[in-house]
Each structure stands twice: as structure tokens, then as C-alpha cells.
PDB file of N, CA and C in Angstrom:
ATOM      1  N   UNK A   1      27.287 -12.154  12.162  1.00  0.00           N
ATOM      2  CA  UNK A   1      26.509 -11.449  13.171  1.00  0.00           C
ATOM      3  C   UNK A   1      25.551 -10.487  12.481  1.00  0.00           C
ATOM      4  N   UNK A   2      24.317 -10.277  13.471  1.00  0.00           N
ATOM      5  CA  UNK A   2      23.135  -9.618  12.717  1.00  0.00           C
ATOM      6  C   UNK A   2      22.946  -8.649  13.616  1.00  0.00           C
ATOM      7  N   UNK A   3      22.198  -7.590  13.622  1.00  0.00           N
ATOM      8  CA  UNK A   3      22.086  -6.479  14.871  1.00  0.00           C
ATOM      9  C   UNK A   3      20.099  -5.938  13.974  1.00  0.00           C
ATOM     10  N   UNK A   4      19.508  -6.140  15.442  1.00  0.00           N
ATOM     11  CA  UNK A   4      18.167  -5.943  14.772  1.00  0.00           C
ATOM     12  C   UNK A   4      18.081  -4.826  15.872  1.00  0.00           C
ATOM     13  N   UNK A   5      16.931  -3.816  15.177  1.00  0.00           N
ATOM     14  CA  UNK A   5      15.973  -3.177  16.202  1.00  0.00           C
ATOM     15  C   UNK A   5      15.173  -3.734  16.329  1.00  0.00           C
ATOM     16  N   UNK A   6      15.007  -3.992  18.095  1.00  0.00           N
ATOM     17  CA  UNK A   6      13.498  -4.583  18.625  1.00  0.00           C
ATOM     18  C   UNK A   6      13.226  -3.673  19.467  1.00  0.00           C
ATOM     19  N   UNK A   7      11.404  -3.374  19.600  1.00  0.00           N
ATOM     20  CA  UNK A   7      10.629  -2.645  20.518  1.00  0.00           C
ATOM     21  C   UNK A   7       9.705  -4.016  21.343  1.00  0.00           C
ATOM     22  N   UNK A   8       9.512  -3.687  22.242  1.00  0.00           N
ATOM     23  CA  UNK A   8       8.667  -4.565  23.336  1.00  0.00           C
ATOM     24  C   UNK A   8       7.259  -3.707  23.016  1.00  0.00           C
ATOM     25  N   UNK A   9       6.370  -4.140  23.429  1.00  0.00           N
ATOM     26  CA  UNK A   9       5.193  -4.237  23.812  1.00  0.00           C
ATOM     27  C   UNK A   9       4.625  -3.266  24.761  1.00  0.00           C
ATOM     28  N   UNK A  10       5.908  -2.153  25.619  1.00  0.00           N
ATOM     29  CA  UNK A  10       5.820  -1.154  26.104  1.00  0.00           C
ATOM     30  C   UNK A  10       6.429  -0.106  25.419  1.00  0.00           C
ATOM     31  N   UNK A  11       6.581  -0.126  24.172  1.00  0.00           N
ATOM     32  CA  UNK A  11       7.653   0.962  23.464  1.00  0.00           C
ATOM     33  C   UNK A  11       8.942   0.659  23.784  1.00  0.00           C
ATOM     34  N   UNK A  12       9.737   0.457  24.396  1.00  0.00           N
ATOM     35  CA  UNK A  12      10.953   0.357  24.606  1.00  0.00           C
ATOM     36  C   UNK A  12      11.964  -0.368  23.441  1.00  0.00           C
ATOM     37  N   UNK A  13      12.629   0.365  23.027  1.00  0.00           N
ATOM     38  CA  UNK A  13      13.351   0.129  21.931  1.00  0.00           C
ATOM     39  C   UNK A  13      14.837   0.196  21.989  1.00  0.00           C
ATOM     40  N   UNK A  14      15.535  -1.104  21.607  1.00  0.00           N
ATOM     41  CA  UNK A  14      16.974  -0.985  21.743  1.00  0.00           C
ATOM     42  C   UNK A  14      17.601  -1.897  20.578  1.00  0.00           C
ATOM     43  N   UNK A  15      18.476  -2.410  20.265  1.00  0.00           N
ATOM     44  CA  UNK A  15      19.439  -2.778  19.547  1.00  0.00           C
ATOM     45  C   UNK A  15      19.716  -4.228  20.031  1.00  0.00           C
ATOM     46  N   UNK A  16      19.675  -5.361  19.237  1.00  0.00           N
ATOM     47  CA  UNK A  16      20.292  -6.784  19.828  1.00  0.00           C
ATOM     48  C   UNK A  16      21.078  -7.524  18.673  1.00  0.00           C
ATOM     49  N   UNK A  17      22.171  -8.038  19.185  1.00  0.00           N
ATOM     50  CA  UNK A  17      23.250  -8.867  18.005  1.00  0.00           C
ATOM     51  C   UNK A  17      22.722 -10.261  18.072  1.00  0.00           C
ATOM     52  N   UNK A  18      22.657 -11.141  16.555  1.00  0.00           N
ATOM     53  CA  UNK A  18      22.082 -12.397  16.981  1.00  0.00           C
ATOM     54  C   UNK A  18      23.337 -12.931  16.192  1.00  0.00           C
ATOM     55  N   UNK A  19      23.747 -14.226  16.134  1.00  0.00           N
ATOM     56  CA  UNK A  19      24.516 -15.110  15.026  1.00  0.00           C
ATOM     57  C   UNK A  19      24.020 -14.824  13.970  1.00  0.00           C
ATOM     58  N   UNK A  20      22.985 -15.134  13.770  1.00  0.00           N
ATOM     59  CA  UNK A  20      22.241 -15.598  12.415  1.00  0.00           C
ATOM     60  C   UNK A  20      20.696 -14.832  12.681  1.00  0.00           C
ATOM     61  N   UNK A  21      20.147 -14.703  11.308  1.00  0.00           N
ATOM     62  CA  UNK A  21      18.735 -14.526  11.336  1.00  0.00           C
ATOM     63  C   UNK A  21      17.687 -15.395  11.885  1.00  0.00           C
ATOM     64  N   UNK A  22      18.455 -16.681  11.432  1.00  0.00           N
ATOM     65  CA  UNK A  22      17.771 -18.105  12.006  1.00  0.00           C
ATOM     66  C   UNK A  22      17.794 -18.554  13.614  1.00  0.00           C
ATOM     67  N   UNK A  23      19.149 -17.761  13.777  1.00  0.00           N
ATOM     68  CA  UNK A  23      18.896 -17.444  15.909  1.00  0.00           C
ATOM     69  C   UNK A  23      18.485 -16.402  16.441  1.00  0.00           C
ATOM     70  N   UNK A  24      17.765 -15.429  15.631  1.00  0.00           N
ATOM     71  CA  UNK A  24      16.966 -14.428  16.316  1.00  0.00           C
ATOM     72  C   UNK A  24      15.688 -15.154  16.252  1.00  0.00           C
ATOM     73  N   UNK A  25      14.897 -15.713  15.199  1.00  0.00           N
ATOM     74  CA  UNK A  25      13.906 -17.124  15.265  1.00  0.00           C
ATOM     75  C   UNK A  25      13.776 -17.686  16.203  1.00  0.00           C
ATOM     76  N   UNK A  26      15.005 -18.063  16.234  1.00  0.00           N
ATOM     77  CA  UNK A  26      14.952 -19.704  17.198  1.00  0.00           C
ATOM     78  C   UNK A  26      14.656 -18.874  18.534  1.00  0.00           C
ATOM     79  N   UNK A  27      15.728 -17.628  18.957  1.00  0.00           N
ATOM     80  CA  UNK A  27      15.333 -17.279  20.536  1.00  0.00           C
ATOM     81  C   UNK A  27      14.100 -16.698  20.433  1.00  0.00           C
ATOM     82  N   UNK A  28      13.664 -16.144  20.058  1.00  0.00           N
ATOM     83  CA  UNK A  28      12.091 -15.542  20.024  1.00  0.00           C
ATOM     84  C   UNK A  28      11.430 -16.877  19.671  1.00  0.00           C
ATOM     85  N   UNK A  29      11.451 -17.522  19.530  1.00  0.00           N
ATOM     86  CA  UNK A  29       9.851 -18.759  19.634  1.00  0.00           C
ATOM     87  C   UNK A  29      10.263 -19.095  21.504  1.00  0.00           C
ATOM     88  N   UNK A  30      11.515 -19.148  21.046  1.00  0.00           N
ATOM     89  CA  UNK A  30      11.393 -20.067  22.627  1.00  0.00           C
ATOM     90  C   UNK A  30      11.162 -19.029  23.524  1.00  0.00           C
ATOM     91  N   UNK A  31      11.029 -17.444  23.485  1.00  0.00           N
ATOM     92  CA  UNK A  31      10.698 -16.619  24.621  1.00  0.00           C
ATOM     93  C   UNK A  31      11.530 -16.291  25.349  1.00  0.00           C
ATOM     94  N   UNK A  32      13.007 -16.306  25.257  1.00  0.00           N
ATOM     95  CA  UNK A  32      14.706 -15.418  25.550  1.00  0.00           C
ATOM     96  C   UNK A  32      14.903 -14.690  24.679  1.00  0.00           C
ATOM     97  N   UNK A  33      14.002 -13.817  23.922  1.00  0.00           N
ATOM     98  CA  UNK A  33      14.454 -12.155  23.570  1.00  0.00           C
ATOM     99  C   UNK A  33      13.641 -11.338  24.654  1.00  0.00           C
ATOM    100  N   UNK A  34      14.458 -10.980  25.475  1.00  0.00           N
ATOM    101  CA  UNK A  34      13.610  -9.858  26.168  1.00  0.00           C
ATOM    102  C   UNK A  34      13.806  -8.618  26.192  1.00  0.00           C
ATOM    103  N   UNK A  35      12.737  -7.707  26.834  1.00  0.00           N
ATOM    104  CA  UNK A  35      13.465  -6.345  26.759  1.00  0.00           C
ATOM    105  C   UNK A  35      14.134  -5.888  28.058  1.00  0.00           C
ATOM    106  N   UNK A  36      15.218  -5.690  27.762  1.00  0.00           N
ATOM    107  CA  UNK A  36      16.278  -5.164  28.894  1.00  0.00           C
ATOM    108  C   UNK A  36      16.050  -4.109  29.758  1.00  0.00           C
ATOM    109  N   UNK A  37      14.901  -3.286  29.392  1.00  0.00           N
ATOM    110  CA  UNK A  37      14.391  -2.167  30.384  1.00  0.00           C
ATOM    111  C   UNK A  37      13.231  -2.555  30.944  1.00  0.00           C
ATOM    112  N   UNK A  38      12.206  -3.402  30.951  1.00  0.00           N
ATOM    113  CA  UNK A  38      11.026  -3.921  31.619  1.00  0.00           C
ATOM    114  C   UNK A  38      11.296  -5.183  31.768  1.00  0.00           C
ATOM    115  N   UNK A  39      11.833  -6.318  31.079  1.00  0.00           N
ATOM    116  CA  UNK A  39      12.230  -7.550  30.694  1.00  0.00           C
ATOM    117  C   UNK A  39      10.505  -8.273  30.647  1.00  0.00           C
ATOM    118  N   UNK A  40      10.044  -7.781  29.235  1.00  0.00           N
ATOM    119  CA  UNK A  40       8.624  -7.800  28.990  1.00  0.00           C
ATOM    120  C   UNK A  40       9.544  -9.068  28.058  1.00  0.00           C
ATOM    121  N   UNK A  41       8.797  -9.828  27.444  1.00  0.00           N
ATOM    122  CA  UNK A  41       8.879 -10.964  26.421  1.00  0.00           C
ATOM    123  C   UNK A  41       8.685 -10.866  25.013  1.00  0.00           C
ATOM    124  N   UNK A  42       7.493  -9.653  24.903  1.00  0.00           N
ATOM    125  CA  UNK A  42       6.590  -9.569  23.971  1.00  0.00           C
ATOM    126  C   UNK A  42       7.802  -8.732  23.022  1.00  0.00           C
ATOM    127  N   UNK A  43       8.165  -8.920  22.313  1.00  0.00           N
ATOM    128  CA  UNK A  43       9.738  -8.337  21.586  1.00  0.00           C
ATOM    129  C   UNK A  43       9.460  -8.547  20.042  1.00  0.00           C
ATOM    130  N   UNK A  44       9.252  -7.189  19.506  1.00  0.00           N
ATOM    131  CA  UNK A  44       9.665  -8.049  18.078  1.00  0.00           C
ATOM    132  C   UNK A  44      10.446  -6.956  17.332  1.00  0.00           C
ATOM    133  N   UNK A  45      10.785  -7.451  16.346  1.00  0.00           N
ATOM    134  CA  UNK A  45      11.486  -6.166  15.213  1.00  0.00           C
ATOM    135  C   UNK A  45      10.862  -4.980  15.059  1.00  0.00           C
ATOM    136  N   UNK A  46      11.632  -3.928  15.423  1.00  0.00           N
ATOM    137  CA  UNK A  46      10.842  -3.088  14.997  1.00  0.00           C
ATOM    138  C   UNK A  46      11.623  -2.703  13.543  1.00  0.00           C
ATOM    139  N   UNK A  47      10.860  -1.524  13.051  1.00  0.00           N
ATOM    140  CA  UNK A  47      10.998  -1.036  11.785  1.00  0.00           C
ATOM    141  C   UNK A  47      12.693  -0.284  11.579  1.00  0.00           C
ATOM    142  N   UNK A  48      13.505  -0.635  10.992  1.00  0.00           N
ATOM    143  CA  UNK A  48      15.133   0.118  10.305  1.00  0.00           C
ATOM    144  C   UNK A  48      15.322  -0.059   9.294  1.00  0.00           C
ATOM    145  N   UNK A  49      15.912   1.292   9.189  1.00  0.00           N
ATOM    146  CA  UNK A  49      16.673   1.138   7.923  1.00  0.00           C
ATOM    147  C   UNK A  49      17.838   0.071   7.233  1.00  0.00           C
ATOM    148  N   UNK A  50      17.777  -0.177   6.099  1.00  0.00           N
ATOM    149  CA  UNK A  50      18.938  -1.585   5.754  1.00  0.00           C
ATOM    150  C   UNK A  50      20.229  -0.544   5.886  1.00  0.00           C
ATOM    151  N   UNK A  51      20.975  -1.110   6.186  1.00  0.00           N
ATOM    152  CA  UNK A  51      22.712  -0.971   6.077  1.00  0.00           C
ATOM    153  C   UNK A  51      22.998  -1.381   4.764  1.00  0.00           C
ATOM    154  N   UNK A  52      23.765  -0.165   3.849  1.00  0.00           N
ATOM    155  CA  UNK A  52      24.265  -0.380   2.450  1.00  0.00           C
ATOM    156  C   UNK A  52      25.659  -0.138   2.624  1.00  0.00           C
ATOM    157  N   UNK A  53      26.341  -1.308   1.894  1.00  0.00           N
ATOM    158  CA  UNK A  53      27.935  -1.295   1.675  1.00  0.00           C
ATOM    159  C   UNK A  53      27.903   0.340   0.819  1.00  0.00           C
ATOM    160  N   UNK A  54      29.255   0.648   1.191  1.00  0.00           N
ATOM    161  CA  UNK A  54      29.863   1.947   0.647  1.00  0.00           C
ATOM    162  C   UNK A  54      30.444   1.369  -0.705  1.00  0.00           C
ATOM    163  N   UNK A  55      30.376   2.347  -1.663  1.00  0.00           N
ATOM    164  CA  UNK A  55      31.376   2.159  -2.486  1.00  0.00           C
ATOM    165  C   UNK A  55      32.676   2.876  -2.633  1.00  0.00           C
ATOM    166  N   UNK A  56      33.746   2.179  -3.100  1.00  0.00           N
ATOM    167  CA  UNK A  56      35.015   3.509  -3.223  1.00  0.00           C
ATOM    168  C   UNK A  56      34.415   4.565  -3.893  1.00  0.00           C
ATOM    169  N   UNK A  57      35.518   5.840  -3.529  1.00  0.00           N
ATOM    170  CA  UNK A  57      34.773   6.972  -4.174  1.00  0.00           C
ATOM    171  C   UNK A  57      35.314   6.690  -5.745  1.00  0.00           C
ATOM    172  N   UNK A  58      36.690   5.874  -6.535  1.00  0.00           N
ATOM    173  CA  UNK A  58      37.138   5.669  -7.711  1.00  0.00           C
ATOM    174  C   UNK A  58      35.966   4.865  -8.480  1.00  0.00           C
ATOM    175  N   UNK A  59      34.325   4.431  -7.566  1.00  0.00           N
ATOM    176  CA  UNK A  59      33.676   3.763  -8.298  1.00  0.00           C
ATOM    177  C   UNK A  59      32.160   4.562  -8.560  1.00  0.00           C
ATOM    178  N   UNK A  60      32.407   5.783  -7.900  1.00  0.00           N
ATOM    179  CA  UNK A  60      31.079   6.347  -7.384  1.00  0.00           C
ATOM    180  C   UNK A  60      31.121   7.498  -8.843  1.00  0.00           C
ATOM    181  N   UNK A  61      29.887   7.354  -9.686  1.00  0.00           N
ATOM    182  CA  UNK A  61      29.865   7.835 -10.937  1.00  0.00           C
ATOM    183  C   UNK A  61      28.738   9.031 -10.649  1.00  0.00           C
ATOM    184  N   UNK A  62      29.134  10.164 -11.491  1.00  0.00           N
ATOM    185  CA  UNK A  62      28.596  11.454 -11.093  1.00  0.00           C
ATOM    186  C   UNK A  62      28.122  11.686 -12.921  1.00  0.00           C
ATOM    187  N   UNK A  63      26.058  11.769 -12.359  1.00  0.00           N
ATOM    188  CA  UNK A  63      25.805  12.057 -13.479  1.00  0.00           C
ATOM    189  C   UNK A  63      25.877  13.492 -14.319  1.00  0.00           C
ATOM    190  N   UNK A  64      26.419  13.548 -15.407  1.00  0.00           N
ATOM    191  CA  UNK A  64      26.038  14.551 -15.770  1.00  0.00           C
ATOM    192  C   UNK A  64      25.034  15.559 -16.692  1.00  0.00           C
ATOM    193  N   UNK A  65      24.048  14.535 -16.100  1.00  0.00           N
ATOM    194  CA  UNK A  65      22.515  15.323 -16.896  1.00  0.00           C
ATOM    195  C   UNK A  65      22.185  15.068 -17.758  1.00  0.00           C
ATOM    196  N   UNK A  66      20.995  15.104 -18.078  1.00  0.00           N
ATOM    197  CA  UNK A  66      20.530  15.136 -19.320  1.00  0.00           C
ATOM    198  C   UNK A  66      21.586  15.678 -20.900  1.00  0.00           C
ATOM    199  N   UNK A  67      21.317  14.521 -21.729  1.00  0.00           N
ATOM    200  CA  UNK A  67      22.126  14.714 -23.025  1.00  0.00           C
ATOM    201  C   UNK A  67      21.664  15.668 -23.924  1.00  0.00           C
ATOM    202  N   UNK A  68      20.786  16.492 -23.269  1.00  0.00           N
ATOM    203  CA  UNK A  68      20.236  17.616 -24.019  1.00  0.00           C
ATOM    204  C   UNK A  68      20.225  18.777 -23.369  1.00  0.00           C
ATOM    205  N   UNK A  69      20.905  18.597 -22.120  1.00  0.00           N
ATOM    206  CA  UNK A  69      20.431  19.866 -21.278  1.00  0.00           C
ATOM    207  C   UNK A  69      20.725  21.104 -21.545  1.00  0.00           C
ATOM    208  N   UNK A  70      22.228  21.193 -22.874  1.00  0.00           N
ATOM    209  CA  UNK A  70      22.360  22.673 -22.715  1.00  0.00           C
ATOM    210  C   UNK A  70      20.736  23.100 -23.897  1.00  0.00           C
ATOM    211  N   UNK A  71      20.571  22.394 -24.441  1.00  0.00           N
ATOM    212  CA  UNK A  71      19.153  22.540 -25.576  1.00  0.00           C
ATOM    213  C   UNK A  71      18.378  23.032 -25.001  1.00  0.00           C
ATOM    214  N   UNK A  72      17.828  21.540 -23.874  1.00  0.00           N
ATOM    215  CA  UNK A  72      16.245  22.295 -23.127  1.00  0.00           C
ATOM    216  C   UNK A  72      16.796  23.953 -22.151  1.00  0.00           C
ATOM    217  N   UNK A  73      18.077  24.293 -21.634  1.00  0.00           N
ATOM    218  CA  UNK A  73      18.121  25.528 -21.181  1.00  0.00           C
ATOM    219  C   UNK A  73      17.850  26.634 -22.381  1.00  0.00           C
ATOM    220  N   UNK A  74      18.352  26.504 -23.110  1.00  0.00           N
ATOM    221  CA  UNK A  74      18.370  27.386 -23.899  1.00  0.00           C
ATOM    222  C   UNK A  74      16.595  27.854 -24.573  1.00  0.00           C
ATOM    223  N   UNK A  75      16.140  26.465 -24.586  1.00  0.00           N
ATOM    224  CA  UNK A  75      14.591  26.510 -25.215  1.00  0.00           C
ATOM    225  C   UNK A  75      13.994  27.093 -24.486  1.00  0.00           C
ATOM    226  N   UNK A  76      13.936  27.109 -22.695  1.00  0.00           N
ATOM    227  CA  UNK A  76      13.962  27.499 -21.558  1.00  0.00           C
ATOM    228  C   UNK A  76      14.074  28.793 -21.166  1.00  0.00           C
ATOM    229  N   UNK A  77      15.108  29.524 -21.746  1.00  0.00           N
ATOM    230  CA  UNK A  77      15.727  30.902 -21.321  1.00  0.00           C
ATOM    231  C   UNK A  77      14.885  31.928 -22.780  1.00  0.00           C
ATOM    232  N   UNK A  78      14.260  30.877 -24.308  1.00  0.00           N
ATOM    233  CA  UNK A  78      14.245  32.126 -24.819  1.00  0.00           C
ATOM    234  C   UNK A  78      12.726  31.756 -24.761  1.00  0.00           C
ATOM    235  N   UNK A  79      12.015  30.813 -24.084  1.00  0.00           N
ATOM    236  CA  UNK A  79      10.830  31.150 -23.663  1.00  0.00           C
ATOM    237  C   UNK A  79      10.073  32.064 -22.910  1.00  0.00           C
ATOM    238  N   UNK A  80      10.748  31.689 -21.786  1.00  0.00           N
ATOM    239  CA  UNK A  80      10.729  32.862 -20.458  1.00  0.00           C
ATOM    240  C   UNK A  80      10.795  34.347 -20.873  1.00  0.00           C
ATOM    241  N   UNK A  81      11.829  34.309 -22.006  1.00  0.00           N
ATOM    242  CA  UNK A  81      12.169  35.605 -22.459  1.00  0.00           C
ATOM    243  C   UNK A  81      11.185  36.093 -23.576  1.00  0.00           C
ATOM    244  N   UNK A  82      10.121  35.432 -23.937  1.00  0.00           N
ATOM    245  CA  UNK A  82       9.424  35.971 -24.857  1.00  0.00           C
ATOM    246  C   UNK A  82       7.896  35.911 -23.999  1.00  0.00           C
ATOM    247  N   UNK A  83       7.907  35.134 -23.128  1.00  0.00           N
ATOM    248  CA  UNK A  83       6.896  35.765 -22.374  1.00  0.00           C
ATOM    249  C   UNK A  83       6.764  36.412 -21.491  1.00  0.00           C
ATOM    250  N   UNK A  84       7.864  36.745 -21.024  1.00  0.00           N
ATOM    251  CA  UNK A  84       7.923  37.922 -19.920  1.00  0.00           C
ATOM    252  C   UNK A  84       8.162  39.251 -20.756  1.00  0.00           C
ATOM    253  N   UNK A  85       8.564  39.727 -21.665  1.00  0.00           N
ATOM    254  CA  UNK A  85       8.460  40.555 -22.807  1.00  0.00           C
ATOM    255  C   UNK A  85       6.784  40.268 -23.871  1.00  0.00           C
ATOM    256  N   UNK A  86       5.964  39.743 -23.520  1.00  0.00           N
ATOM    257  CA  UNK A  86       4.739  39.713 -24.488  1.00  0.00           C
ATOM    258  C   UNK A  86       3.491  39.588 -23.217  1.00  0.00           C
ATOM    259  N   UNK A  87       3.409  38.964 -22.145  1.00  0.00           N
ATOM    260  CA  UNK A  87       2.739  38.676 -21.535  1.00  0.00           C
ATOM    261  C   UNK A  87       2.296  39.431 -20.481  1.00  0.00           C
ATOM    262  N   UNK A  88       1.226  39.707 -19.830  1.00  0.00           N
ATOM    263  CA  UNK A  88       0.886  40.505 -18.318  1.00  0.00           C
ATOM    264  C   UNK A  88       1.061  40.226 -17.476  1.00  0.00           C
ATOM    265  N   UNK A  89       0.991  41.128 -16.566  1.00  0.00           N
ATOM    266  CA  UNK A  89       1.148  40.345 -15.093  1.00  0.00           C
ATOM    267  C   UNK A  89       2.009  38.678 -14.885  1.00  0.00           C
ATOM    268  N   UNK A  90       3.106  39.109 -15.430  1.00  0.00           N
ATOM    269  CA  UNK A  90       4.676  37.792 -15.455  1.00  0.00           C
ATOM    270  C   UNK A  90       5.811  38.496 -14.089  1.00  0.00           C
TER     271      UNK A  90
END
């Protein structure tokens, strides 16, 4: 089973389950997708987001930054610190 957003031709926008991608096709050529609040014809997909499988959280990997990061902070902290001590209006 497939679940599309379709809008009609008047805005009206709702949700429909098909078998297959290939029977949301097949009923839209033949003109049985309609819209359920005007029952206009003119029906097509509208624009959604894809549905992404979850992963377990035992697979879900947490980066931890840059392999230099305590470096660039540090390059970072005694920059700041020499131009806010040398510079004007900082």
C-alpha cells in the first residue's frame, strides 16, 4: 500500500491509499481519482515529504566533530584574545 497527497484543481487537498504506484496510474488515466470535497476529477499529486525508515537508536552514530577541534578552538580563543587586546573598537 501507497498513501499519496493529492490536491484537485480547486485546492482541496487530502490523503489517498492506492495498492501500488502503478494503480494510482491506472485510476487516474481512467478518471476515478476524485476529490472527495467537490468530486472535481482534475486530481493530481501534490507535493510531500518522503517517509524515512527509523533507525534503532543502537545504530544511530553521534558525530563527534571535527578531528581537530580542540586545535582550531584553541587557535580561535588565542586569536580573539590578541585582537581584542591590540585592536579598536572590538
Amino acid at each position: 500500500m501507497i498513501t499519496y497527497s493529492l490536491a484537485c484543481n480547486n485546492q482541496h487537498k487530502f490523503d489517498a491509499w492506492f495498492r501500488s504506484a502503478e494503480a494510482y496510474d491506472e485510476q487516474h488515466a481512467k478518471g476515478i481519482v476524485t476529490c472527495p470535497v467537490c468530486g472535481s476529477l482534475k486530481v493530481d499529486k501534490a507535493l510531500m515529504a518522503p517517509a524515512l525508515a527509523r533507525m534503532s537508536a543502537d545504530r544511530i552514530s553521534v558525530s563527534t566533530g571535527h578531528p581537530m577541534q580542540s586545535e582550531i578552538r584553541e587557535f580561535l580563543r588565542a586569536m580573539r584574545k590578541k585582537v581584542t587586546s591590540e585592536a579598536d573598537y572590538v
